[in-house]
Protein backbone atom coordinates (compact mmCIF):
# COMPACT_ATOMS: atom_id res chain seq x y z
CA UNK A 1 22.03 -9.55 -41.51
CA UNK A 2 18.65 -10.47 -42.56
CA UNK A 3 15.61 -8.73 -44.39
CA UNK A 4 13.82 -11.34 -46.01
CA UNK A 5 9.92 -12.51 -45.77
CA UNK A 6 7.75 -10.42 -43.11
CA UNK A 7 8.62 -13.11 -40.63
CA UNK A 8 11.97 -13.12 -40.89
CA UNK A 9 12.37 -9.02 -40.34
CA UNK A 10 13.87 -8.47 -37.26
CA UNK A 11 10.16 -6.42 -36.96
CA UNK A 12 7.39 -4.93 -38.85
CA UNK A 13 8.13 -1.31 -38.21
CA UNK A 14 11.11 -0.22 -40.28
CA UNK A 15 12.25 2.00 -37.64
CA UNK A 16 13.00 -1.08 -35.47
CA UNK A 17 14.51 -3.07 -37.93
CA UNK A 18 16.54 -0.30 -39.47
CA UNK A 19 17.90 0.82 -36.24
CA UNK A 20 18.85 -3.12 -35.15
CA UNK A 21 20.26 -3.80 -38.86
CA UNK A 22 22.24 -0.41 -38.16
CA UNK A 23 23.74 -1.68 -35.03
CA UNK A 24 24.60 -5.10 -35.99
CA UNK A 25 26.46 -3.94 -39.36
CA UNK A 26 28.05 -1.40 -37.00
CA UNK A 27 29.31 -4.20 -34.61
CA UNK A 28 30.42 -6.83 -37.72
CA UNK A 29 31.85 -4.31 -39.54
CA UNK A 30 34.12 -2.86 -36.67
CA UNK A 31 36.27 -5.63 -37.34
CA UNK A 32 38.62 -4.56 -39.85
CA UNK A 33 38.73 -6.18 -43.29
CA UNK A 34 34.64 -7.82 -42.22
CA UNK A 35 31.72 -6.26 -44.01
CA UNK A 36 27.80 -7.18 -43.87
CA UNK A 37 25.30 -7.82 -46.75
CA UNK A 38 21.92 -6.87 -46.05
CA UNK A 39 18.85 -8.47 -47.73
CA UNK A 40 16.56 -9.18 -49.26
CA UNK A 41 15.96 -5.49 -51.12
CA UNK A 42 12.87 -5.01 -51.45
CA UNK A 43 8.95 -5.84 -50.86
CA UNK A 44 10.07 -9.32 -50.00
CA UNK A 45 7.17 -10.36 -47.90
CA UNK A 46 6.13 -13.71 -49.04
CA UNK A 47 8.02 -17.32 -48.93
CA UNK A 48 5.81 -19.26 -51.29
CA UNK A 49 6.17 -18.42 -55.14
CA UNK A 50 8.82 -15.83 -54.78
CA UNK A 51 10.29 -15.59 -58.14
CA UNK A 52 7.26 -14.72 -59.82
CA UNK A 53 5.09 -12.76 -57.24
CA UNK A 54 4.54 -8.59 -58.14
CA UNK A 55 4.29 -6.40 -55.01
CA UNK A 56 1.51 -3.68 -56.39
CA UNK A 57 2.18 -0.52 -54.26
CA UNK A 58 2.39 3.27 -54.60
CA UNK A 59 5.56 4.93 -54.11
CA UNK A 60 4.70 6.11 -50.24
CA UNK A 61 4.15 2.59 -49.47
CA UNK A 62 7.28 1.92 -51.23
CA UNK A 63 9.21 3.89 -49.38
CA UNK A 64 7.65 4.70 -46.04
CA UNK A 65 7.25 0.71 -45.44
CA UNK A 66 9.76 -0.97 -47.30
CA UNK A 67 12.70 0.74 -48.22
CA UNK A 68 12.54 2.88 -44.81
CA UNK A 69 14.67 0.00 -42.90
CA UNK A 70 17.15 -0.42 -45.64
CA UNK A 71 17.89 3.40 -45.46
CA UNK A 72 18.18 3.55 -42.10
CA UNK A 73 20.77 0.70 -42.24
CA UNK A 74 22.45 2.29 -44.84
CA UNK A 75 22.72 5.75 -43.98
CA UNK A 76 23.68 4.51 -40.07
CA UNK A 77 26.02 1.66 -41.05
CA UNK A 78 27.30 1.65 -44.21
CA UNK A 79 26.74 -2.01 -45.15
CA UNK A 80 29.31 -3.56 -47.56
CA UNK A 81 26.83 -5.20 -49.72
CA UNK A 82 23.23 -5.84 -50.20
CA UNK A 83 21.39 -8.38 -51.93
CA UNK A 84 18.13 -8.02 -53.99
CA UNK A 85 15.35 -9.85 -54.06
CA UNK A 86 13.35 -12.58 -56.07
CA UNK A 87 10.30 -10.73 -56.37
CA UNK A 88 9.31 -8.30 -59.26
CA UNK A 89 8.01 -4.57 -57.80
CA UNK A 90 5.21 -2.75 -59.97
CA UNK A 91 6.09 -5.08 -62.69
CA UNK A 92 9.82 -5.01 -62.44
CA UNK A 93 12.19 -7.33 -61.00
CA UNK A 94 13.73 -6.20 -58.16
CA UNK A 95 17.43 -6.64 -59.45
CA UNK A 96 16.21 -5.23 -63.01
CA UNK A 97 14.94 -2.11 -61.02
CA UNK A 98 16.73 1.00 -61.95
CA UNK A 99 14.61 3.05 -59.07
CA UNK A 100 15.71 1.20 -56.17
CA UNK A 101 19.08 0.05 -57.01
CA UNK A 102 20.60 2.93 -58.15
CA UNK A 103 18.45 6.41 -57.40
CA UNK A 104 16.83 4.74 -54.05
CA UNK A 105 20.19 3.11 -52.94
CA UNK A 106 22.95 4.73 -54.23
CA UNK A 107 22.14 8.53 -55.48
CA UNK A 108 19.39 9.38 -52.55
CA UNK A 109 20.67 6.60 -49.06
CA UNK A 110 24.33 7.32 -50.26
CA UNK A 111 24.91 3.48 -50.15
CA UNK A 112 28.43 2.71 -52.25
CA UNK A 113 29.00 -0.54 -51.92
CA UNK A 114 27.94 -3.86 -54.10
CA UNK A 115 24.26 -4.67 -55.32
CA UNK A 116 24.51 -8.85 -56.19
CA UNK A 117 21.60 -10.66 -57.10
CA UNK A 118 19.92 -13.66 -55.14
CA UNK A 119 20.97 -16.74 -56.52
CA UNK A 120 19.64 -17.60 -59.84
CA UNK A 121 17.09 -14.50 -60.25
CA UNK A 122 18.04 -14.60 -64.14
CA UNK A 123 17.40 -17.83 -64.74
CA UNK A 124 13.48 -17.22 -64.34
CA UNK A 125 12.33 -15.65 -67.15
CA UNK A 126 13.88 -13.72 -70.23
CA UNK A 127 12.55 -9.96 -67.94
CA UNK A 128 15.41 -10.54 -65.60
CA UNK A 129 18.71 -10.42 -67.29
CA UNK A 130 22.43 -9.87 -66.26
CA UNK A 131 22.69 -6.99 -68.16
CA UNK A 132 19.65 -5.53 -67.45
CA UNK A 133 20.90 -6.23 -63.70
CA UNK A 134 24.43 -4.29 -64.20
CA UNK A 135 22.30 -1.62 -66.00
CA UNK A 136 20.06 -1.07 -62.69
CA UNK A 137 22.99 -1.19 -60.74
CA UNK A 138 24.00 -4.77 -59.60
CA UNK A 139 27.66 -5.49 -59.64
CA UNK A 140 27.43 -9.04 -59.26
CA UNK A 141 24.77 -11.67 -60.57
CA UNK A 142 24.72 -14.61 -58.77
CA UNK A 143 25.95 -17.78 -59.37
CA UNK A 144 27.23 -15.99 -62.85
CA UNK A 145 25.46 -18.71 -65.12
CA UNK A 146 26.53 -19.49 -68.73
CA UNK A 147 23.79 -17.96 -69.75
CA UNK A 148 24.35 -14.46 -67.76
CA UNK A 149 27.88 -14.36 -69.57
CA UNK A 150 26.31 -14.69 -73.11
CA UNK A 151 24.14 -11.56 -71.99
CA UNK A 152 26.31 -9.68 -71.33
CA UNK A 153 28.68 -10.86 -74.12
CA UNK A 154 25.48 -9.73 -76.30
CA UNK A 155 24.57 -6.83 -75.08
CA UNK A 156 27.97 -4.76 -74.71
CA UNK A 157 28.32 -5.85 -78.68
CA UNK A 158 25.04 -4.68 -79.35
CA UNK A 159 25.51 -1.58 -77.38
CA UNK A 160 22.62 -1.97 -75.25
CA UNK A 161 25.02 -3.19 -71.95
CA UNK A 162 27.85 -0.14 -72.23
CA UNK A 163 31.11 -0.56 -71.15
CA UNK A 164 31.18 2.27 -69.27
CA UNK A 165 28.26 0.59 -67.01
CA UNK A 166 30.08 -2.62 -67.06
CA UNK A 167 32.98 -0.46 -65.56
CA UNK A 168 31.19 1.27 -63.15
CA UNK A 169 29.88 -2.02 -61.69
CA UNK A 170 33.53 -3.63 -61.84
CA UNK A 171 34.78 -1.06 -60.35
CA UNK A 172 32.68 -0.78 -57.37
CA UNK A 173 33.05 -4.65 -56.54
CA UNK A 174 37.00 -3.68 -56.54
CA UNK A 175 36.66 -1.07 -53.63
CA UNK A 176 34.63 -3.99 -51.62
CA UNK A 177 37.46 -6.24 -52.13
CA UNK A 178 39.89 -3.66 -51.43
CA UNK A 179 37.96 -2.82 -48.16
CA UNK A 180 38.51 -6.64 -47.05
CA UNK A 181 41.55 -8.55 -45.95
CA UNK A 182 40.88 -11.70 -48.59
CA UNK A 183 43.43 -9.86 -51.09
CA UNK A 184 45.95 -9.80 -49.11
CA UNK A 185 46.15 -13.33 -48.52
């Protein structure tokens, strides 16, 4: 399943591509032990300098243009996963975002499955961090670097990465895995 750059959305109006990403999850994911991963989440409209580019918008742009799609698919389909995007939003990183990971995503489109991070989105600059990541809501950073380990090593002694939110993120990778047939095997 794909939301990535403009002109790789399945369309411009987030009612269309919503409604296909809906349908598609729907038919993957009617295969027992299969899920889908939707991406990339959110404002990811631009190929060239991806990692560093801000999308500047008001929170009705936010969420009448670009997360409107993603809660369609999620509220329809339940996706198993989603990935976040490169790109910072208002000044954030998009996997360092607290307001569309966890209240967009999870506490207001009901969506209970793993947030992971596109490859290497911590190893851009010192904003973006695993356990700022976990602490927005990601459950797994991608690749899982050296560096992302001493992070969170860091932080949890610290106390600024709880264990409780380390927990919570564990936790809900666990009921993806336990959702699929790979244990089993």
């Amino acid at each position: 399943m794909l939301f990535a750059a403009n002109f790789e959305y399945y369309a411009e109006d987030p009612l269309l591509s919503g409604r296909c990403a809906a349908a598609i999850t729907n038919g993957v994911q009617s295969h027992p032990g299969i899920g889908t991963t939707i991406k990339h989440y959110a404002c990811n409209n631009q190929e060239d300098n991806r990692m560093a580019s801000d999308s500047i918008l008001t929170e009705r742009t936010l969420r009448e243009i670009y997360l409107k799609g993603f809660e369609i698919a999620i509220r329809e389909a339940k996706p198993r996963s989603i990935m976040t995007s490169y790109n910072l939003i208002n000044g954030v990183h998009a996997a360092n975002c607290y307001d569309i990971c966890t209240k967009a995503a999870r506490c207001e489109f009901g969506f209970d499955g793993v947030i992971m991070t596109d490859w290497t989105t911590t190893n851009v600059d010192d904003t973006c961090t695993a356990s700022g990541c976990m602490r927005a809501g990601n459950n797994v950073v991608m690749p899982g670097m050296d560096m992302d380990h001493e992070n969170l090593r860091k932080e949890l002694a610290d106390g600024t990465l709880t264990l409780d939110e380390l927990k919570r993120c564990v936790t809900r990778l666990v009921r993806v895995i336990l959702h699929s047939d790979c244990y089993e095997q």
